[in-house]
PDB file of N, CA and C in Angstrom:
ATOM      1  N   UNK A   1     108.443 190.553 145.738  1.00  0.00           N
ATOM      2  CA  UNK A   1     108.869 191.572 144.793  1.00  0.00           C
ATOM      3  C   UNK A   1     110.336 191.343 144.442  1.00  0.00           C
ATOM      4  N   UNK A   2     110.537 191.215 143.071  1.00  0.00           N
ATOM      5  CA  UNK A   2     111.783 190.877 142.881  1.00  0.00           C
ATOM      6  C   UNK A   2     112.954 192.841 143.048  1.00  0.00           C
ATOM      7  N   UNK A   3     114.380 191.716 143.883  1.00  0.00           N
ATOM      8  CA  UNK A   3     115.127 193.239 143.928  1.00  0.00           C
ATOM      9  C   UNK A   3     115.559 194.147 142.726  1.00  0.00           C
ATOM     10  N   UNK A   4     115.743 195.214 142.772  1.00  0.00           N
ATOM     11  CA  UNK A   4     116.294 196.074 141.533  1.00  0.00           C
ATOM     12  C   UNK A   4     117.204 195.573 140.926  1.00  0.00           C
ATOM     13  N   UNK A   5     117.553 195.716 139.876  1.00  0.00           N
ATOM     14  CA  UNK A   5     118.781 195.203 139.437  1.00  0.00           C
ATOM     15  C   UNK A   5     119.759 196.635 137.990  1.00  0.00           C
ATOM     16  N   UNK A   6     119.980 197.350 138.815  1.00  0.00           N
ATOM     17  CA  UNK A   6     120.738 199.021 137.889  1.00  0.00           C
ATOM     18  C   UNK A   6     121.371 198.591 136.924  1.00  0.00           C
ATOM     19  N   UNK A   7     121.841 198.812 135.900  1.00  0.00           N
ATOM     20  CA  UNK A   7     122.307 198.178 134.530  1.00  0.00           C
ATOM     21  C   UNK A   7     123.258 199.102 134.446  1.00  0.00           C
ATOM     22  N   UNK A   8     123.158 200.707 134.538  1.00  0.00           N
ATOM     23  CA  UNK A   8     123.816 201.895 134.470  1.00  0.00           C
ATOM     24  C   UNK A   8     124.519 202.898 135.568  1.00  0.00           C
ATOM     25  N   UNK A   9     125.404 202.776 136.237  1.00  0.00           N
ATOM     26  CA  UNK A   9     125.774 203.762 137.402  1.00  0.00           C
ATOM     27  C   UNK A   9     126.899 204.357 136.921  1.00  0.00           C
ATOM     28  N   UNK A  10     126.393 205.869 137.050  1.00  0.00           N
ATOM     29  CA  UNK A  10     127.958 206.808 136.566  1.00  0.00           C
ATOM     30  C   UNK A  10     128.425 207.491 137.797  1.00  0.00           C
ATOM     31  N   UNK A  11     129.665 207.772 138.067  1.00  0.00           N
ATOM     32  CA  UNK A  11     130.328 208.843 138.810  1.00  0.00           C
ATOM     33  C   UNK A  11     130.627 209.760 138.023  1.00  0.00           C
ATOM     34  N   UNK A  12     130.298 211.222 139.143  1.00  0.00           N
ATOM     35  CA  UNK A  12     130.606 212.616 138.534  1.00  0.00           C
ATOM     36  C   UNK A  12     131.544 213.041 139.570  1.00  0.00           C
ATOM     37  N   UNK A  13     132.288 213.694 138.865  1.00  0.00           N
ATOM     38  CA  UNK A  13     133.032 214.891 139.923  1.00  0.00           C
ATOM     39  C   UNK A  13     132.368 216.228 139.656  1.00  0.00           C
ATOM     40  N   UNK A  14     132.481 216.078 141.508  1.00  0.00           N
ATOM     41  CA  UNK A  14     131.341 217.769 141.428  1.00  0.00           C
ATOM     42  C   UNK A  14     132.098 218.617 142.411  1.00  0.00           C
ATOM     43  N   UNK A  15     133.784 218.533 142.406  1.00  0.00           N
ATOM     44  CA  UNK A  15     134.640 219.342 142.585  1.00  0.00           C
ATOM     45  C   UNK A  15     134.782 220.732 142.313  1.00  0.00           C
ATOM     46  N   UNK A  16     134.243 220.427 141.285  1.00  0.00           N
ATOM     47  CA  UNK A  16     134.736 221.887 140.688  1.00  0.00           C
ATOM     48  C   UNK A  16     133.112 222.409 140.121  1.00  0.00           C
ATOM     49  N   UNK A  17     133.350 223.630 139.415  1.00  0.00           N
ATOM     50  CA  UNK A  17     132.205 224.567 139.214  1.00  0.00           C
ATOM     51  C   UNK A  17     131.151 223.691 138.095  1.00  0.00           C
ATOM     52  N   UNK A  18     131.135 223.232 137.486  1.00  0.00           N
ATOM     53  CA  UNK A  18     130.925 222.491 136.447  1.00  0.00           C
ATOM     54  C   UNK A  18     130.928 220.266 136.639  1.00  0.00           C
ATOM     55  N   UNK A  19     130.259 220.417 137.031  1.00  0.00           N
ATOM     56  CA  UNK A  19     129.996 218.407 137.783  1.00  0.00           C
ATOM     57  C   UNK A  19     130.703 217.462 136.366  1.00  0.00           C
ATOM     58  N   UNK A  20     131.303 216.759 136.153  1.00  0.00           N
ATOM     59  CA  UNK A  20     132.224 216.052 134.828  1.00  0.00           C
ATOM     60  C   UNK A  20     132.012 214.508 134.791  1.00  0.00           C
ATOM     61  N   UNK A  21     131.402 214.008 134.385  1.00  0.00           N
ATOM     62  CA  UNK A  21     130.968 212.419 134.597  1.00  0.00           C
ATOM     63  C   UNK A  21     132.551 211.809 133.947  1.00  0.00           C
ATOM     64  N   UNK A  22     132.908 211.169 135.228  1.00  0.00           N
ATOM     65  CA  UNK A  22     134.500 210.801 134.969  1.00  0.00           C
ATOM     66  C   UNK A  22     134.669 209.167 134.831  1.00  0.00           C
ATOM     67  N   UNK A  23     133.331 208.550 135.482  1.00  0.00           N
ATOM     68  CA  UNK A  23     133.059 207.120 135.421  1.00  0.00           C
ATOM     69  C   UNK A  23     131.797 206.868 135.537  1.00  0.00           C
ATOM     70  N   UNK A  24     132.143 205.345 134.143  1.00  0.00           N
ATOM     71  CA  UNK A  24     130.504 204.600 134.259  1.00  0.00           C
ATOM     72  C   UNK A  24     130.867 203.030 134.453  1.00  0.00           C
ATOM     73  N   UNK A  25     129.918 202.567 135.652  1.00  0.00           N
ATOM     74  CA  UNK A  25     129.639 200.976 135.354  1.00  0.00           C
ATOM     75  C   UNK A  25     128.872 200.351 135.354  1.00  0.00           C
ATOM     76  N   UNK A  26     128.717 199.460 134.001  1.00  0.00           N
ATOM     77  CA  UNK A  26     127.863 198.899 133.332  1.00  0.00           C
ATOM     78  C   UNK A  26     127.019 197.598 133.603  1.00  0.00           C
ATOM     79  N   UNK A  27     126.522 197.420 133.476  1.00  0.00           N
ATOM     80  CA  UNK A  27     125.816 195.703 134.018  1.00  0.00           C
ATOM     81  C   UNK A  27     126.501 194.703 132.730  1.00  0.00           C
ATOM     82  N   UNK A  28     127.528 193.715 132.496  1.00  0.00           N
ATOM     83  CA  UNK A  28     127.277 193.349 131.041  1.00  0.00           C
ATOM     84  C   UNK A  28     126.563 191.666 131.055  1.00  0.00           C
ATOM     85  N   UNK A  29     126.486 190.971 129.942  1.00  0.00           N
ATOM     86  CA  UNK A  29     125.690 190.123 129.575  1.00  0.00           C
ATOM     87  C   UNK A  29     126.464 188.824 130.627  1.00  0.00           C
ATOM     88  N   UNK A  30     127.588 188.650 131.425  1.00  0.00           N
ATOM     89  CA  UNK A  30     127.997 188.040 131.767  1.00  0.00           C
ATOM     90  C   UNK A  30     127.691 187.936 133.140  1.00  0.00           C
ATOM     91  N   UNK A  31     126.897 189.147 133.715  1.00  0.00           N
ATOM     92  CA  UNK A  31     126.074 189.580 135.193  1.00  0.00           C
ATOM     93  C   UNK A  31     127.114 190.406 136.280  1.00  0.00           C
ATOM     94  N   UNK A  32     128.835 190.572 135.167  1.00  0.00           N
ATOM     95  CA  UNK A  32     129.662 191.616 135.946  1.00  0.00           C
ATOM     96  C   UNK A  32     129.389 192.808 135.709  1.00  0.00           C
ATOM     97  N   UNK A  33     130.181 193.762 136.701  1.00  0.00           N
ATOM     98  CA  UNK A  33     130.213 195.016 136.643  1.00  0.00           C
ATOM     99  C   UNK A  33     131.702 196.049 135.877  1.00  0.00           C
ATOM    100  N   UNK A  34     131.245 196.120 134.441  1.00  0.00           N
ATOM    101  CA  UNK A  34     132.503 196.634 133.714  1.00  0.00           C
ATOM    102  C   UNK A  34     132.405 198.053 134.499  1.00  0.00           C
ATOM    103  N   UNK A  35     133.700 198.616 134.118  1.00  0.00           N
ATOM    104  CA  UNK A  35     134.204 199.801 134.132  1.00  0.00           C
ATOM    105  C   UNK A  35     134.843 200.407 132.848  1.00  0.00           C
ATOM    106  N   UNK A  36     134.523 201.975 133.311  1.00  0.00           N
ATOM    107  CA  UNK A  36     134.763 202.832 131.884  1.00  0.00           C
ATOM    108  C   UNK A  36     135.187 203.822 132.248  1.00  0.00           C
ATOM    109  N   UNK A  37     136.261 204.526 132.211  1.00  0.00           N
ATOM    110  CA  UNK A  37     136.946 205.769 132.643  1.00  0.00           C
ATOM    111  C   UNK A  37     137.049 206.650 131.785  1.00  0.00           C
ATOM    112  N   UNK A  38     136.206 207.823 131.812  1.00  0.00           N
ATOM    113  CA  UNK A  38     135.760 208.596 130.632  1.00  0.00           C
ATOM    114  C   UNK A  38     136.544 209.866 131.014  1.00  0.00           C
ATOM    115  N   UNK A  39     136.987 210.032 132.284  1.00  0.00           N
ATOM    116  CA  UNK A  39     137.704 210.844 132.132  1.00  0.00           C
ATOM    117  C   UNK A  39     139.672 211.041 131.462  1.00  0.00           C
ATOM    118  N   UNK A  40     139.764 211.484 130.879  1.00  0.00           N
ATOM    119  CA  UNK A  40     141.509 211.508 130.620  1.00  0.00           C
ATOM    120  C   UNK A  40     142.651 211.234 131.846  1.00  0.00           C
ATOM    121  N   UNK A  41     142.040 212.150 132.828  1.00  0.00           N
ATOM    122  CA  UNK A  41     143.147 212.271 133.907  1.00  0.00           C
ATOM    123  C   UNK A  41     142.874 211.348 134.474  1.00  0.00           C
ATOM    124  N   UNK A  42     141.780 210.235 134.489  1.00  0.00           N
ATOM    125  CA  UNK A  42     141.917 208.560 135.298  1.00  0.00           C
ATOM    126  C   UNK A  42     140.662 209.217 136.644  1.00  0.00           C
ATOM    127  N   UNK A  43     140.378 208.002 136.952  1.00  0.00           N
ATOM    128  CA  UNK A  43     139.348 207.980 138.347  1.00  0.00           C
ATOM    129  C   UNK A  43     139.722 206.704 139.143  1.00  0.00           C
ATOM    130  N   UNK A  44     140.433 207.387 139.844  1.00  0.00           N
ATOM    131  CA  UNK A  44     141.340 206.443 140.952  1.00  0.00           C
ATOM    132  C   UNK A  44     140.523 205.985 142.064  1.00  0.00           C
ATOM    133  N   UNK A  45     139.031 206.727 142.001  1.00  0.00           N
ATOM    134  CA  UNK A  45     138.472 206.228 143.198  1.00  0.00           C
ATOM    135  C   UNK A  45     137.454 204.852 142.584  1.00  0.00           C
ATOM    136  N   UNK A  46     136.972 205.113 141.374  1.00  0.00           N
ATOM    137  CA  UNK A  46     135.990 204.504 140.148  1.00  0.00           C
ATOM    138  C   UNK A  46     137.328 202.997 140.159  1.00  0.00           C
ATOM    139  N   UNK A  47     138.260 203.380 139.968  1.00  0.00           N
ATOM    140  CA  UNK A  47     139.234 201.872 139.849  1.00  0.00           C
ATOM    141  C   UNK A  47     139.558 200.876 140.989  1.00  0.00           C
ATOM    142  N   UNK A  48     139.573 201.817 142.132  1.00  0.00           N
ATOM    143  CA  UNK A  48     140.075 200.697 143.435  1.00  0.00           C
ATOM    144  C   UNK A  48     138.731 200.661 143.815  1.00  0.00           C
ATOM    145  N   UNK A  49     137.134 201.210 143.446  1.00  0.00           N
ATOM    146  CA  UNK A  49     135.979 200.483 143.557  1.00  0.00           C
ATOM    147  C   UNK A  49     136.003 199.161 142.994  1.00  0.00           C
ATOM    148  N   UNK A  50     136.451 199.089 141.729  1.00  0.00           N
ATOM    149  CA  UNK A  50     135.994 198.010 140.883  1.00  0.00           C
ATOM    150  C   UNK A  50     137.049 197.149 141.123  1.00  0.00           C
ATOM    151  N   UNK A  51     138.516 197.277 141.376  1.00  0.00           N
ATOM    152  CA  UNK A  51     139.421 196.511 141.859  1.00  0.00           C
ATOM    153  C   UNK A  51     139.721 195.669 142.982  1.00  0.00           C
ATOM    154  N   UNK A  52     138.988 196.625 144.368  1.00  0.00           N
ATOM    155  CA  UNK A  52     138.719 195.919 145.207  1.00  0.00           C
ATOM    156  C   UNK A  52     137.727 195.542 145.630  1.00  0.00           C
ATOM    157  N   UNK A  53     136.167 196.060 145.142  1.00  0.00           N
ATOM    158  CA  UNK A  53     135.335 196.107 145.866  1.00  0.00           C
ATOM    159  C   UNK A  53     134.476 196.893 146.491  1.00  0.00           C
ATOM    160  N   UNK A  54     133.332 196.980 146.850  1.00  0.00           N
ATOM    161  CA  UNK A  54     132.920 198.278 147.466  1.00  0.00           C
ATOM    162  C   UNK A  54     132.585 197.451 149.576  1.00  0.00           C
ATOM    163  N   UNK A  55     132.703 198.356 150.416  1.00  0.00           N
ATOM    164  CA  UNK A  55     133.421 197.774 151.592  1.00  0.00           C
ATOM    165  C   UNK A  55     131.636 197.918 152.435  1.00  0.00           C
ATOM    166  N   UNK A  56     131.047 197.153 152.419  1.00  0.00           N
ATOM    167  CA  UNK A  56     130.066 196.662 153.006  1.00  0.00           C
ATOM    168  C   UNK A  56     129.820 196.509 154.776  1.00  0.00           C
ATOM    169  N   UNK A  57     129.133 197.371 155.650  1.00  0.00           N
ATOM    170  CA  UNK A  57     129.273 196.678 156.953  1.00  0.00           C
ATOM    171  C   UNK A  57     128.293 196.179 157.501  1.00  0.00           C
ATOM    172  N   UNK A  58     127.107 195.442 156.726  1.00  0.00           N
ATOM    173  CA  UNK A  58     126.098 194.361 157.707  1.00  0.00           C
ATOM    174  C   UNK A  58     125.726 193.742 156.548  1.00  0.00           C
ATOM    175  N   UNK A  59     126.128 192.332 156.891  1.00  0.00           N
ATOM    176  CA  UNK A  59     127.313 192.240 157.535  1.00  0.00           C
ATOM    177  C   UNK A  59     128.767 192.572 156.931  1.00  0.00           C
ATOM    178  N   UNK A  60     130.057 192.795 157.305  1.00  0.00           N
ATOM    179  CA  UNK A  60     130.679 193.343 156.902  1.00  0.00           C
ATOM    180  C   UNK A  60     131.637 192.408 156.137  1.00  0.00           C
ATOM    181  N   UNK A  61     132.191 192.846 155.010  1.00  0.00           N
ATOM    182  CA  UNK A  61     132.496 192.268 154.084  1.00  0.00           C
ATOM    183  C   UNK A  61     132.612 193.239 152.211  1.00  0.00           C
ATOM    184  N   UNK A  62     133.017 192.759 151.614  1.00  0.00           N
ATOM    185  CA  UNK A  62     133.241 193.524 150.338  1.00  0.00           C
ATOM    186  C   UNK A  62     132.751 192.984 148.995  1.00  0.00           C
ATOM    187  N   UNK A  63     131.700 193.928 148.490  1.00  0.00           N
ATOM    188  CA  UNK A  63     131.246 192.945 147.535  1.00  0.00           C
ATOM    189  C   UNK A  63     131.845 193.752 145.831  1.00  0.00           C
ATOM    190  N   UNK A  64     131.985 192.540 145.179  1.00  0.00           N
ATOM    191  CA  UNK A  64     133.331 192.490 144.214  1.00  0.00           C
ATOM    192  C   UNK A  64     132.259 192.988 142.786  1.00  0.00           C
ATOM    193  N   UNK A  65     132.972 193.672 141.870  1.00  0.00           N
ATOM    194  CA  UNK A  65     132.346 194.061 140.446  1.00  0.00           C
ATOM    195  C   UNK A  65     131.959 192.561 139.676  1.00  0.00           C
ATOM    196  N   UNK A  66     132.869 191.361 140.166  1.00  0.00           N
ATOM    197  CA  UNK A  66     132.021 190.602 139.548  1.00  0.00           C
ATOM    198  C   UNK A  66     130.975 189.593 139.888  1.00  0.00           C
ATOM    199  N   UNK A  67     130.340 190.288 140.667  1.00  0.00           N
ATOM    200  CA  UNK A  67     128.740 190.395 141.514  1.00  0.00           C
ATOM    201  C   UNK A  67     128.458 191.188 140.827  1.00  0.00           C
ATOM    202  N   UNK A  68     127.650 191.317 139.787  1.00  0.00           N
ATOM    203  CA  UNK A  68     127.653 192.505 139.207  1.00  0.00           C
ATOM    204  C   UNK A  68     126.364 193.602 139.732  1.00  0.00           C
ATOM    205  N   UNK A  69     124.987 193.010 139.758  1.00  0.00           N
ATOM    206  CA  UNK A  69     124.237 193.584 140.220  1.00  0.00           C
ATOM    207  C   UNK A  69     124.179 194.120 141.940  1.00  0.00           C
ATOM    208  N   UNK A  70     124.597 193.510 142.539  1.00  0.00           N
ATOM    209  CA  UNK A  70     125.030 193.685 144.389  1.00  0.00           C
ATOM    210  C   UNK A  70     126.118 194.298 144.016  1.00  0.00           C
ATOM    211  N   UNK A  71     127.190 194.459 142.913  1.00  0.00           N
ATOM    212  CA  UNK A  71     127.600 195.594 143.056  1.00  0.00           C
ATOM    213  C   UNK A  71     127.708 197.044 143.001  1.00  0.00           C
ATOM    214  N   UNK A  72     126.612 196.951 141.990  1.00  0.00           N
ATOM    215  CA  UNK A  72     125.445 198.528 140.934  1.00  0.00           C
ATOM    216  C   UNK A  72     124.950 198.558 142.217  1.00  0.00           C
ATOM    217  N   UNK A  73     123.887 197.871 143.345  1.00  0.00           N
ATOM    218  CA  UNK A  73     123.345 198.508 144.056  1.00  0.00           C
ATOM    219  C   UNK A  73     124.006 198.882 145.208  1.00  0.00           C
ATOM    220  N   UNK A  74     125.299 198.148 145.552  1.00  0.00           N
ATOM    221  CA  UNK A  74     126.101 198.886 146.862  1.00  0.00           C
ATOM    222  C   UNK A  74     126.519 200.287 146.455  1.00  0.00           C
ATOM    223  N   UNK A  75     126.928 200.504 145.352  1.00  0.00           N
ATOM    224  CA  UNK A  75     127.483 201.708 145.109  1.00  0.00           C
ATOM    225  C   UNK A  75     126.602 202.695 144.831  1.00  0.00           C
ATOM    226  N   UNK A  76     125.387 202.706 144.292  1.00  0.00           N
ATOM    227  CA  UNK A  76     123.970 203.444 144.801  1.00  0.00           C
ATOM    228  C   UNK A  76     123.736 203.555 146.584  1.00  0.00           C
ATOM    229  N   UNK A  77     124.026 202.518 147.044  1.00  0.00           N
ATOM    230  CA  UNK A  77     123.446 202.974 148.261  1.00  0.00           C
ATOM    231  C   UNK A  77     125.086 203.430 149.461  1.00  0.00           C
ATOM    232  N   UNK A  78     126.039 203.355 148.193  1.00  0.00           N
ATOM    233  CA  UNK A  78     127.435 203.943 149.344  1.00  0.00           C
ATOM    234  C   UNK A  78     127.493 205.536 149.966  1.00  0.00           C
ATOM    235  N   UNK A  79     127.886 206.152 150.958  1.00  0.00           N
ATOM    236  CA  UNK A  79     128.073 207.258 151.440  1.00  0.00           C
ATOM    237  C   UNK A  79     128.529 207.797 150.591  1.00  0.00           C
ATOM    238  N   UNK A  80     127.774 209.665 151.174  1.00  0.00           N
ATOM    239  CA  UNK A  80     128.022 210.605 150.013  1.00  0.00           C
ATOM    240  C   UNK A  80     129.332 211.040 149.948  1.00  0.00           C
ATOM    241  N   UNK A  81     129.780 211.251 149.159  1.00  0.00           N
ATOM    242  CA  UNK A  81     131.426 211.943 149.225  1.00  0.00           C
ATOM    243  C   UNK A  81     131.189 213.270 148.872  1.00  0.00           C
ATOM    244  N   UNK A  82     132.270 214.217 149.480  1.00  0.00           N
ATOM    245  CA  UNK A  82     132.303 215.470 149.127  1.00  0.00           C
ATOM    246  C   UNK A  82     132.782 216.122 147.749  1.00  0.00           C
ATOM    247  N   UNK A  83     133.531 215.198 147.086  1.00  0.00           N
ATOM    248  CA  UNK A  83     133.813 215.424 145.918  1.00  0.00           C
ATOM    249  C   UNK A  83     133.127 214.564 144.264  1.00  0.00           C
ATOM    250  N   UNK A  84     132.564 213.169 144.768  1.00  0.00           N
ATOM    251  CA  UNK A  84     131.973 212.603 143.935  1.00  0.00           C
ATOM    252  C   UNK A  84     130.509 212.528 144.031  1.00  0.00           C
ATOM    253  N   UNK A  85     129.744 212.083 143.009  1.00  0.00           N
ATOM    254  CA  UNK A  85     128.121 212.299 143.003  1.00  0.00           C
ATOM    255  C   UNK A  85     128.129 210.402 142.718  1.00  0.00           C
ATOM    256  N   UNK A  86     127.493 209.756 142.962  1.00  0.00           N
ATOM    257  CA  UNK A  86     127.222 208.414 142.368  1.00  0.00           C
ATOM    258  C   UNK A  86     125.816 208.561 141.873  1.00  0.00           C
ATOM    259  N   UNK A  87     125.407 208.307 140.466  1.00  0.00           N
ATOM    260  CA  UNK A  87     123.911 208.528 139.973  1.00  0.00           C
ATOM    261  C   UNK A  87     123.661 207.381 138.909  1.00  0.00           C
ATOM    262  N   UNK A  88     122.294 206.714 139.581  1.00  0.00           N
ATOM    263  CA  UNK A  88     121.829 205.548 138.912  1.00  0.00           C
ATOM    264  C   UNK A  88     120.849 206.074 137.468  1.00  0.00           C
ATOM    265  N   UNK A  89     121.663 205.861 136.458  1.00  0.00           N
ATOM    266  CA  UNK A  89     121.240 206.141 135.097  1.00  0.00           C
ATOM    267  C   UNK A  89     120.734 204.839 134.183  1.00  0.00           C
ATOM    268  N   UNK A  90     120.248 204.072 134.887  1.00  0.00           N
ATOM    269  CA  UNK A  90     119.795 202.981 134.351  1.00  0.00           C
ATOM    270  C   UNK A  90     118.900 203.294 133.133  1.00  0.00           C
ATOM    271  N   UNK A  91     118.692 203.000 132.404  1.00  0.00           N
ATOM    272  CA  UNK A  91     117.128 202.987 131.422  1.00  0.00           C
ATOM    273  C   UNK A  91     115.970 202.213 131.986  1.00  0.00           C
ATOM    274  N   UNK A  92     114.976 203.172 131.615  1.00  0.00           N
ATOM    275  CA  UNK A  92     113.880 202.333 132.043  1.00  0.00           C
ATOM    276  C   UNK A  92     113.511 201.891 133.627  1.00  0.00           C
ATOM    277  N   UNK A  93     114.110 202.555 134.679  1.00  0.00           N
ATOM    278  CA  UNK A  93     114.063 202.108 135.856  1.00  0.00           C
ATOM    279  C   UNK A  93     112.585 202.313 136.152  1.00  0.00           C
ATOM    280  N   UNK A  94     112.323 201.431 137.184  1.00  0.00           N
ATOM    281  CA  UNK A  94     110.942 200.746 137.363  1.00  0.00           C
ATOM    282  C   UNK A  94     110.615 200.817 138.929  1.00  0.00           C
ATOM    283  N   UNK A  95     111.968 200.703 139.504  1.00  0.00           N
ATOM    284  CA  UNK A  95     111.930 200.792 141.109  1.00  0.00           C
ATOM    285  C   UNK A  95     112.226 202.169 141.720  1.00  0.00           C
ATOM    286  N   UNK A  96     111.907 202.510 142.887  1.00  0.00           N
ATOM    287  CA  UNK A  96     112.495 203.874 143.152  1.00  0.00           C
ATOM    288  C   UNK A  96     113.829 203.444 143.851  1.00  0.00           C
ATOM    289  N   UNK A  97     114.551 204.680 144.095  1.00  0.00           N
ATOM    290  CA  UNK A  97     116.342 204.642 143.819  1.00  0.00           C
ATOM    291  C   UNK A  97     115.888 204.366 145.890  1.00  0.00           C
ATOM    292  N   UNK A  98     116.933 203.581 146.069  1.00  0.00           N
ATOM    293  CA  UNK A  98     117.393 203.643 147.398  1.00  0.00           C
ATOM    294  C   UNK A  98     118.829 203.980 147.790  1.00  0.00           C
ATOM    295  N   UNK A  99     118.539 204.001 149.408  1.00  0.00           N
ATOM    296  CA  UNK A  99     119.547 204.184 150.078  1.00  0.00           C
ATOM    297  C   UNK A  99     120.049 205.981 149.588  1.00  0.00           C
ATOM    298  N   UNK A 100     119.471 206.535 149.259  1.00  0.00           N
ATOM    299  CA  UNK A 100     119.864 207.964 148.460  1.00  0.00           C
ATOM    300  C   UNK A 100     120.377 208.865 149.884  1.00  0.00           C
ATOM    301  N   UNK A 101     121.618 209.533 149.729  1.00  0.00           N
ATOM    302  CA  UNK A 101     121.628 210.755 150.192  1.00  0.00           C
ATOM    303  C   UNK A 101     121.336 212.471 149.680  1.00  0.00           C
ATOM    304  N   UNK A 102     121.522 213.001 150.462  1.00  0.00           N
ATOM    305  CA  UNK A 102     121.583 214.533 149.715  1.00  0.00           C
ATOM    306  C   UNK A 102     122.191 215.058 148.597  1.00  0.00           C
ATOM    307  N   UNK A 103     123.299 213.625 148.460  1.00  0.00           N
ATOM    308  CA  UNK A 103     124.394 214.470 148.294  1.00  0.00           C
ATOM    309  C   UNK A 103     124.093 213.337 146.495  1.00  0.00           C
ATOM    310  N   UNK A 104     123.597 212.427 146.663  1.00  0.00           N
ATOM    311  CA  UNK A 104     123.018 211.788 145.083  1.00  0.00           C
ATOM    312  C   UNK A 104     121.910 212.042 144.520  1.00  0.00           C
ATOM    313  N   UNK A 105     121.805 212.134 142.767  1.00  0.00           N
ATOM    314  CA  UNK A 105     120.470 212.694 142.214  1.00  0.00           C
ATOM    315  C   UNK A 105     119.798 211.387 141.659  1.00  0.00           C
ATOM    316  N   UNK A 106     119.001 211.360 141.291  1.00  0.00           N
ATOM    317  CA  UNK A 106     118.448 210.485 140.213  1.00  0.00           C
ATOM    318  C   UNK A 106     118.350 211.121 138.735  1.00  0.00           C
ATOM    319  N   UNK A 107     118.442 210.036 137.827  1.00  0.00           N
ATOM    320  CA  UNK A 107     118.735 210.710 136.571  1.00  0.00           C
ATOM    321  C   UNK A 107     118.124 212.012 135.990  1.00  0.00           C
ATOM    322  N   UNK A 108     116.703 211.941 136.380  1.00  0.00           N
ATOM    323  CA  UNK A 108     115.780 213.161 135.658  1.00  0.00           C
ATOM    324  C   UNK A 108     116.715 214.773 136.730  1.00  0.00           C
ATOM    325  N   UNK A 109     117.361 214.447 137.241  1.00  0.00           N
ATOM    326  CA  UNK A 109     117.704 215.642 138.157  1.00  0.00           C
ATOM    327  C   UNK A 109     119.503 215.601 137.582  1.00  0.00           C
ATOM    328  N   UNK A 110     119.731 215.679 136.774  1.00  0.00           N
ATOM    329  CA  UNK A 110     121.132 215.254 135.946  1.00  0.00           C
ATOM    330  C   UNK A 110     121.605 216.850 135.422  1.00  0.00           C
ATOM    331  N   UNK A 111     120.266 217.168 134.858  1.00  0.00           N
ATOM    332  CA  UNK A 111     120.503 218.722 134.272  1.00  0.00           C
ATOM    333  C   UNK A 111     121.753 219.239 134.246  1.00  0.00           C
ATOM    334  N   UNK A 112     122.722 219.442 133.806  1.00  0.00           N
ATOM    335  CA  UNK A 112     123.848 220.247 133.998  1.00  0.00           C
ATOM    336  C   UNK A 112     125.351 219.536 134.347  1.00  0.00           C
ATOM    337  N   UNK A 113     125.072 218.361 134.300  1.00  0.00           N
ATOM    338  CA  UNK A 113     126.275 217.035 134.567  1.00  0.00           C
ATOM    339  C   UNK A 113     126.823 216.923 133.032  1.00  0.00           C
ATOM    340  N   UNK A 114     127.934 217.459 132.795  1.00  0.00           N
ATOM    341  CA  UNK A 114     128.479 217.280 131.745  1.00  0.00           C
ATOM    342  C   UNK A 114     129.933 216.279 131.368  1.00  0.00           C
ATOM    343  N   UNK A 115     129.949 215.917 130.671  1.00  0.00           N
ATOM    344  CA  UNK A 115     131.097 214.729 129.683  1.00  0.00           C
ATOM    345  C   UNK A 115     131.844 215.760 129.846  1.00  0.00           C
ATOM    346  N   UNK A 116     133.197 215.327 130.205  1.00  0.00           N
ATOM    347  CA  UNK A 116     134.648 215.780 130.097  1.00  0.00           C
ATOM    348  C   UNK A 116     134.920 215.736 128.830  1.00  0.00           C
ATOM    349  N   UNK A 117     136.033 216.758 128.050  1.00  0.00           N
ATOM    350  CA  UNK A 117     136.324 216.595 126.382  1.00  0.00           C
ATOM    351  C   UNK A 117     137.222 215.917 126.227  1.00  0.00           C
ATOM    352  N   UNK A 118     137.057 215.049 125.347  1.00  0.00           N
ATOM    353  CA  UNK A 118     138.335 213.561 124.849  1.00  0.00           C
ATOM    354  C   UNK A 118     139.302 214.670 124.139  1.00  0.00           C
ATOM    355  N   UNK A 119     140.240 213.947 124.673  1.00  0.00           N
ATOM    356  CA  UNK A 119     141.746 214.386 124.179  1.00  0.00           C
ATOM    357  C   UNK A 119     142.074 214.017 122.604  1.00  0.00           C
TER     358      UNK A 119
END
């Protein structure tokens, strides 16, 4: 069975009363993992992901945005944070979502995750 491969992963902040999709990263035609900071005030956690890496421990090691797909799925399957949501919005997904905690939805469970307003 060939592995998943997510095309679409957004971060929300679910800080506050109202969840704000503040970052998305993309699969692009080159097999990296772009970044998009949709929020105004910046996503400092969405940047030193994609800057350094997401921090892997079996074995341990850091796998880089330009891995692009091993990097869509580490960050699906990274620990929940208390302030961010990580949600695989791929189109068309075909596989079921792994590594999920409580604390991540899958897209059809999005309901109420709203875009921050451009300045």
């Amino acid at each position: 069975m060939a592995e998943y491969t997510p095309t679409l992963v957004v971060l929300y902040d679910v800080g506050s009363a109202q969840p704000l999709r503040v970052a998305e990263f993309r699969l692009t035609s080159g097999g990296a993992a772009a970044l998009t900071v949709i929020d105004p005030r910046g996503c400092l956690v969405a940047e030193r992901w994609h800057d350094r890496g997401i921090k892997v421990y079996n074995p341990p090691s850091r796998i880089r945005s330009d891995d692009g797909p091993r990097f869509l799925r580490a960050l699906i399957q990274s620990a929940g944070m208390s302030y961010y949501r990580v949600v695989d919005e791929s189109a068309g997904r075909s596989a079921p979502a792994v590594g999920r905690t409580p604390w991540q939805r899958t897209p059809d469970q999005t309901s109420g995750l709203v875009t921050p307003p451009q300045p």
